[in-house]
Protein backbone atom coordinates (compact mmCIF):
# COMPACT_ATOMS: atom_id res chain seq x y z
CA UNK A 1 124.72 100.02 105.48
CA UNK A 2 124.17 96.95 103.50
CA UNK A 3 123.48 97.03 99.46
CA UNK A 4 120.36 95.67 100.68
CA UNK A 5 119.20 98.93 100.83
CA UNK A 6 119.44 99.45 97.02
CA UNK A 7 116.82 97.75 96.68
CA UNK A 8 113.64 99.48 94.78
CA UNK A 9 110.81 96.75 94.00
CA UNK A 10 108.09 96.31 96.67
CA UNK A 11 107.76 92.97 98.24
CA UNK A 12 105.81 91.50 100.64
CA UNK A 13 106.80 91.60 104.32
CA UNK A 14 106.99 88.38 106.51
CA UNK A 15 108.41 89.47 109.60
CA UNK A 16 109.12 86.24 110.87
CA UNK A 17 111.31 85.41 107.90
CA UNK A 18 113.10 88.62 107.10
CA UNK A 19 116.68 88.84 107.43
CA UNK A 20 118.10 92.11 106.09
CA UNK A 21 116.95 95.97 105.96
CA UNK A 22 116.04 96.71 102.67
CA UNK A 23 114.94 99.98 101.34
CA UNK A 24 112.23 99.21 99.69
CA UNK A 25 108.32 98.81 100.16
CA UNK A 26 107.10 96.09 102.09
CA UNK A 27 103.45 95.13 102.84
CA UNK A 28 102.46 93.24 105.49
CA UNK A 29 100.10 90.83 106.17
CA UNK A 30 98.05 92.64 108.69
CA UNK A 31 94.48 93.88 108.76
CA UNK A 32 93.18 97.04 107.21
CA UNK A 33 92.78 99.95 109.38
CA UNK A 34 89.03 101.09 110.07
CA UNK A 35 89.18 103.58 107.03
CA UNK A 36 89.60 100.08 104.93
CA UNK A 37 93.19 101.21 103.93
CA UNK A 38 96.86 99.98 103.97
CA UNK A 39 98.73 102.68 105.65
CA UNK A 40 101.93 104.41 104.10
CA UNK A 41 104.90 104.31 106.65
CA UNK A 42 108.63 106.08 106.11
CA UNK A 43 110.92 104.74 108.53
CA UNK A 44 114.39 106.79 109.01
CA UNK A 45 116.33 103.95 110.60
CA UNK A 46 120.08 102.77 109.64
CA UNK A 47 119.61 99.54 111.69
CA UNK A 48 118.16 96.63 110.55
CA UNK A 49 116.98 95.46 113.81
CA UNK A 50 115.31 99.07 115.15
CA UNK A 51 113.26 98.96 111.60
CA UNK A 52 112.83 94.85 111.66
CA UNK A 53 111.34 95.09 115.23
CA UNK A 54 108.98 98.10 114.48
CA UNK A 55 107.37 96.36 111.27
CA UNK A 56 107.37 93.34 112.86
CA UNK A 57 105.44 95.00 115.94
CA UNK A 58 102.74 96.49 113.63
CA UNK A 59 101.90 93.06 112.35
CA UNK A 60 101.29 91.88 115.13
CA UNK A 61 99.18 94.24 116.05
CA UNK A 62 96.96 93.82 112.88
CA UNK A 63 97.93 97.00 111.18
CA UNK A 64 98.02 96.56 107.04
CA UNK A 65 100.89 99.19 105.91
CA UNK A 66 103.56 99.76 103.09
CA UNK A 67 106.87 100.54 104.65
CA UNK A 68 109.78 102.20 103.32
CA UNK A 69 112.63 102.33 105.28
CA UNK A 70 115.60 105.02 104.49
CA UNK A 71 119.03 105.32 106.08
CA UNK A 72 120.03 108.93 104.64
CA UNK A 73 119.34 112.57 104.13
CA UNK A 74 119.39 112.33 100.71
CA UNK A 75 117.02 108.58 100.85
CA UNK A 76 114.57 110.63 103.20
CA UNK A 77 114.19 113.75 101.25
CA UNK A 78 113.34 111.70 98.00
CA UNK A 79 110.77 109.26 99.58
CA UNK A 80 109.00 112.31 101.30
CA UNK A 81 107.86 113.44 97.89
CA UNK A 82 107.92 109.88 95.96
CA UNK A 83 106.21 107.43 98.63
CA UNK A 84 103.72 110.58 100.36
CA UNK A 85 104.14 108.58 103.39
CA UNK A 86 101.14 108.80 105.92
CA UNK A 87 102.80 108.45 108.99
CA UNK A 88 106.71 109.18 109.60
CA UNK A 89 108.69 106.81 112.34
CA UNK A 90 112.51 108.10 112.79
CA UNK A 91 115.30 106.88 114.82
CA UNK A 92 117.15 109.95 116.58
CA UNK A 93 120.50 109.11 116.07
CA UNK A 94 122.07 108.30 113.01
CA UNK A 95 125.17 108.47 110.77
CA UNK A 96 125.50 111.75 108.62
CA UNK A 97 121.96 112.52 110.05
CA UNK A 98 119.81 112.83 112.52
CA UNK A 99 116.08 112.42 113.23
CA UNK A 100 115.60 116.25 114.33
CA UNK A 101 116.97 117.66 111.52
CA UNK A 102 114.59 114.95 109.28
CA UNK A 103 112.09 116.38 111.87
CA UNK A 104 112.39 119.74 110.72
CA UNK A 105 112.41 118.93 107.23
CA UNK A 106 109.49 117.07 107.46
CA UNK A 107 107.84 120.62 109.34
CA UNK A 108 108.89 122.61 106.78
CA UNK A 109 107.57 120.55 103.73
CA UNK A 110 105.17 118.30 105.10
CA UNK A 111 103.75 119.52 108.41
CA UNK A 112 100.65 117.53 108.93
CA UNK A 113 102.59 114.22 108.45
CA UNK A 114 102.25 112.62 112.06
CA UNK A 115 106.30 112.34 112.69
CA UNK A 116 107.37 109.97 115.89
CA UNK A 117 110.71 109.26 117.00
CA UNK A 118 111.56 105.55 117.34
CA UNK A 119 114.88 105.54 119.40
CA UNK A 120 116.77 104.10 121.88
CA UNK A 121 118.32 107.27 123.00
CA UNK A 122 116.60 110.45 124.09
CA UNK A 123 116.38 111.82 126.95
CA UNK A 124 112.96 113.44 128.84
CA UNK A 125 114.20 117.01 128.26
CA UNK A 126 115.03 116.46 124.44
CA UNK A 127 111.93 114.13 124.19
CA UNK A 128 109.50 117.22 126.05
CA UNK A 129 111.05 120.26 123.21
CA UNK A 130 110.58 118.28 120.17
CA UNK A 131 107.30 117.46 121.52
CA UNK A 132 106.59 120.98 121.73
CA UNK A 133 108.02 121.90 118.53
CA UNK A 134 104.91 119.85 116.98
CA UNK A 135 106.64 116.05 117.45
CA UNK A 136 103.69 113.95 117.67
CA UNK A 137 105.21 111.49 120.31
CA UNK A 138 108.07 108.95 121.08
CA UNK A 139 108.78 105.48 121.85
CA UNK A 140 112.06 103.98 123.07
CA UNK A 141 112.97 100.56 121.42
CA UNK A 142 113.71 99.09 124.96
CA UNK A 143 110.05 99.78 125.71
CA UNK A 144 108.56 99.25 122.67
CA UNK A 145 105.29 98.04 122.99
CA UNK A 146 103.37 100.85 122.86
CA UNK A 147 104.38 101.54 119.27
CA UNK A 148 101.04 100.30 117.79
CA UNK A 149 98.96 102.93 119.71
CA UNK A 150 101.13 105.43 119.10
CA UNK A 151 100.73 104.99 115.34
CA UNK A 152 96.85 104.12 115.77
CA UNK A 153 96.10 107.21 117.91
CA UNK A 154 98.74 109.50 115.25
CA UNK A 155 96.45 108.39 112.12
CA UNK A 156 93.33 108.43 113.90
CA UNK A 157 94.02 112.52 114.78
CA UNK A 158 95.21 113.32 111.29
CA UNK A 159 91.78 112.07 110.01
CA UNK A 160 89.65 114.14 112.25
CA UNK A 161 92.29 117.18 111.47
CA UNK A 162 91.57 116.66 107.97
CA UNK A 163 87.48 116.40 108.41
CA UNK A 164 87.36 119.68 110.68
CA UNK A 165 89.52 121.09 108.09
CA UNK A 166 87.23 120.19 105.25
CA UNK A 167 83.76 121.01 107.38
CA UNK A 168 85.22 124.49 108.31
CA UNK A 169 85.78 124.92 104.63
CA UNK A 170 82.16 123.71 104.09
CA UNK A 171 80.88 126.37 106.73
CA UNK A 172 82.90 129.18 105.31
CA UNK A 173 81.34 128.83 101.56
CA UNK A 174 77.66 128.43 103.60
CA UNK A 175 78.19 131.49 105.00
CA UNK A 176 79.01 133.38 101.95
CA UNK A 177 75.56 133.95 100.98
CA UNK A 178 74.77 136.04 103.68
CA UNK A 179 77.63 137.93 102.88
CA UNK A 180 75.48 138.89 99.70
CA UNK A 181 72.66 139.43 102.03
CA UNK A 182 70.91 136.45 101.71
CA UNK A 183 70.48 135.45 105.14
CA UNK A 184 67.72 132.73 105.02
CA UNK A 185 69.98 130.85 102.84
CA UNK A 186 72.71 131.09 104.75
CA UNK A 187 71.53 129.53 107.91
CA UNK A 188 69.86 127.39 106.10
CA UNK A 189 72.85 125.89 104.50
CA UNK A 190 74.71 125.61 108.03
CA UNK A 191 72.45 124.04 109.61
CA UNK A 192 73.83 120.65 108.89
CA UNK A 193 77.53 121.26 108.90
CA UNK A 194 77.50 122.81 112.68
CA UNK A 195 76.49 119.72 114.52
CA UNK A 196 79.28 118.24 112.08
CA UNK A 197 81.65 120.39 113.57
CA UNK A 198 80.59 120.28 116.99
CA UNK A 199 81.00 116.52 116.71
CA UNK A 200 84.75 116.00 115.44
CA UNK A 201 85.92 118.82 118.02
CA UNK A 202 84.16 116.37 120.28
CA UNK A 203 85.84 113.54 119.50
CA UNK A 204 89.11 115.06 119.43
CA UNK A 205 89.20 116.92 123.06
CA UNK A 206 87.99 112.89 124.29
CA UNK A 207 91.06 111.72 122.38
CA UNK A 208 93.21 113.72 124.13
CA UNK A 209 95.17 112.22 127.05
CA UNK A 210 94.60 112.93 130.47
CA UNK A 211 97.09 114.84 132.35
């Protein structure tokens, strides 16, 4: 890997000029997302091209992000906690490493981190169990086009996690009064956060694909 990677100042990301991989942050010149905010990205990748191509991609596409990009166990591991990225992108395959056992490290410290595998090597079998073990989804570099959505639709199903999470919090402490027997309260209080409910449970059964 190059000493490029050393590098720990952010800069700002041209694709079109870029050279080199560098491990550091790099913010594009895209557009917001629709929550108004540049979007944290930790990319596993130990080739410049595979993590040139992806950022690249993402400009295009109008996405504003920071990217870090990490070629080691040790690189990953610290950036998890330091940069809190928002959405992980990992090659599969890589020296010293791979992206499943980063996968799993990512479950076991960081679980509602959308994690997608950016390779050029995985087969349908590997690609259908690490979708099942919670993998949000894959796209092969030879076919990479669809990376955009992939990252769009990932960030788009964290945020309606988190608000169900946080209204189902909201209708728990509603319903505590009428654990004290104040009923009338109670309903009262959950009146508005059930429709609330109701509606991001909505919108995430229409997000789903179709079979």
């Amino acid at each position: 890997m190059s000493s490029d990677l050393q590098r720990e100042e952010p800069e700002t990301f041209q694709p079109e000029e870029t050279t080199g991989l560098r491990e550091a942050n790099a913010v594009t010149a895209g557009e917001a997302d629709s929550a108004g905010r540049v979007v944290r990205i930790l990319i596993l990748e130990d080739e410049a091209l595979g993590a040139e191509l992806a950022q690249r991609l993402l400009v295009r596409a109008g996405l504003s992000f920071t990217a870090v990009v990490v070629g080691t166990r040790a690189s990953f591991v610290g950036q998890l906690a330091a940069f809190r990225p928002e959405v992980i992108l990992s090659d599969y395959c890589l020296p010293g490493f791979s992206g499943r056992e980063a996968f799993k490290i990512a479950q076991e410290g960081y679980p509602d981190i959308p994690f997608i595998f950016w390779t050029g090597v995985l087969g349908d079998e590997a690609a259908v169990e690490l979708i099942k073990q919670g993998a949000t989804d894959y796209v092969l570099k030879d076919r990479p086009a669809r990376l955009p959505t992939v990252i769009l639709r990932a960030l788009a199903e964290a945020e309606r996690r988190t608000r169900l999470a946080q209204l189902k919090d909201q209708l728990v402490q509603a319903q505590r009064p009428a654990s004290l027997g104040q009923l009338a309260a109670a309903e009262q209080a959950m009146v508005p956060v059930r429709p609330l409910v109701a509606n991001v449970r909505g919108e995430a059964t229409a997000a789903e694909p179709l079979p």
